[in-house]
Protein backbone atom coordinates (compact mmCIF):
# COMPACT_ATOMS: atom_id res chain seq x y z
CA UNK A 1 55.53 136.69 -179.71
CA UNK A 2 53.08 134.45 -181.22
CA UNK A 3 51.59 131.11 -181.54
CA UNK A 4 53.36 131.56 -185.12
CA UNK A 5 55.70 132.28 -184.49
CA UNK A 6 58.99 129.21 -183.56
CA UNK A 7 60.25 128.54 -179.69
CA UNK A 8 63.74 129.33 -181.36
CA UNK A 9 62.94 132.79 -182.79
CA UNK A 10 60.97 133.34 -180.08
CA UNK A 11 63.98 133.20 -177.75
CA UNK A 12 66.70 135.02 -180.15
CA UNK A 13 63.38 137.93 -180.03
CA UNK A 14 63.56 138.21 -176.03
CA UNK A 15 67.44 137.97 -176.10
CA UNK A 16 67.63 140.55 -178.48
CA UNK A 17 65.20 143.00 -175.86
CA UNK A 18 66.95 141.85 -172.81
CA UNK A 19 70.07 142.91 -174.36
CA UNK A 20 68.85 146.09 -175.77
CA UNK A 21 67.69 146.55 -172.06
CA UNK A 22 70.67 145.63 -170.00
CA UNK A 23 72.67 147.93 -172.26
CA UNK A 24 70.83 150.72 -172.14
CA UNK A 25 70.39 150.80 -168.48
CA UNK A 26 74.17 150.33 -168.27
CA UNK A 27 74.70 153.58 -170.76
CA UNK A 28 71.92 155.51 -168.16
CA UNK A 29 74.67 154.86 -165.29
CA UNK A 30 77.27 156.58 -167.48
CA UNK A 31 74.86 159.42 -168.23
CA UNK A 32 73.50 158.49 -171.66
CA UNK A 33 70.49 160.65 -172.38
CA UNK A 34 67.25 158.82 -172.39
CA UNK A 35 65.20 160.60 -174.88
CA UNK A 36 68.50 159.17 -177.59
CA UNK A 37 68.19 155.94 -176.27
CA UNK A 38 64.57 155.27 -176.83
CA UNK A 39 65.45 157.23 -180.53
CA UNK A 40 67.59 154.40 -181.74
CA UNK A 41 67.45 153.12 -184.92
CA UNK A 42 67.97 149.49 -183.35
CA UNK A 43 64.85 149.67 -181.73
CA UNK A 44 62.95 149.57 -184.40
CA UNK A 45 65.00 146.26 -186.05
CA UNK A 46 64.09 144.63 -183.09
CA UNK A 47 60.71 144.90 -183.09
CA UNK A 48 60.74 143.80 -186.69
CA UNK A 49 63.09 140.99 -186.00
CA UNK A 50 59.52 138.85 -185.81
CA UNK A 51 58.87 139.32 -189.79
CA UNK A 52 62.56 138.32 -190.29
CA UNK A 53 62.53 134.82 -192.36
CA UNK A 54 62.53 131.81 -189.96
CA UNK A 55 66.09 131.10 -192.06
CA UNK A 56 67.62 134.59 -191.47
CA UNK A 57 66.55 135.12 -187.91
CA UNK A 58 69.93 134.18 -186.55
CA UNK A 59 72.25 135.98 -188.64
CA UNK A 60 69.50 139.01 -187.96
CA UNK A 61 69.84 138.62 -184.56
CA UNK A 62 73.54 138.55 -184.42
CA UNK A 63 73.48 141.66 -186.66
CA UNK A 64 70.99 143.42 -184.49
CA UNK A 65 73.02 142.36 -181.04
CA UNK A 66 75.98 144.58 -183.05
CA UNK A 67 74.58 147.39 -183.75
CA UNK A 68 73.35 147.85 -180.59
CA UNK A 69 76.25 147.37 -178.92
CA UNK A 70 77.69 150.21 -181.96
CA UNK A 71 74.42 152.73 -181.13
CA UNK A 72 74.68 152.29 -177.38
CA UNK A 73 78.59 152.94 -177.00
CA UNK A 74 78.52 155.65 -179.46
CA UNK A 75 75.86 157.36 -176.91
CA UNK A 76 78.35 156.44 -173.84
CA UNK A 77 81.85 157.42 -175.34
CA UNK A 78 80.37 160.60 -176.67
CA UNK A 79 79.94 159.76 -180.06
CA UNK A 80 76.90 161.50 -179.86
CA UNK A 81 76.32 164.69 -178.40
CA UNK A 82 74.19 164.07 -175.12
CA UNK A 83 70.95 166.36 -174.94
C-alpha cells in the first residue's frame, strides 16, 4: 500500500490477504502442510494485485479470491499430496 495507490484498491489488496489468511489457517486445522501453502501460486497474484490497472482491480480481485479458494481446497481435500 501506497500513497499511489486508491482507498478502493487499497481495500480489495487487504481483503484479498485477509482472505488468503483466514483460509489458510482454516486448511492448517485440517492438516494442510505449511511449506505448500506458503508455495502457492496465488500468493504471488496477490502481491502483484497492486500493479493491476486501477480499471481491472476488481475483476482481479474476484479472480484472485477464486483461485484461492481452488489452491487452498485442493490442499485440504487431498488434491495435493500433503508433504
Amino acid at each position: 500500500m501506497d500513497t499511489y495507490t486508491s482507498p478502493r484498491k487499497q481495500y480489495l489488496m487487504l481483503k484479498a490477504i485477509l482472505s488468503f489468511h483466514e483460509k489458510s489457517l482454516a486448511a492448517l486445522q485440517e492438516d494442510a502442510p505449511f511449506s505448500k501453502l506458503v508455495k502457492l501460486p496465488v500468493r504471488e497474484k496477490i502481491g502483484r494485485l497492486k500493479y493491476v490497472p486501477e480499471d481491472e482491480t476488481e475483476a482481479q480481485y474476484n479472480a484472485i479470491v477464486k483461485e484461492t479458494n481452488e489452491q487452498i481446497r485442493a490442499l485440504t481435500e487431498g488434491g495435493e499430496q500433503h508433504a
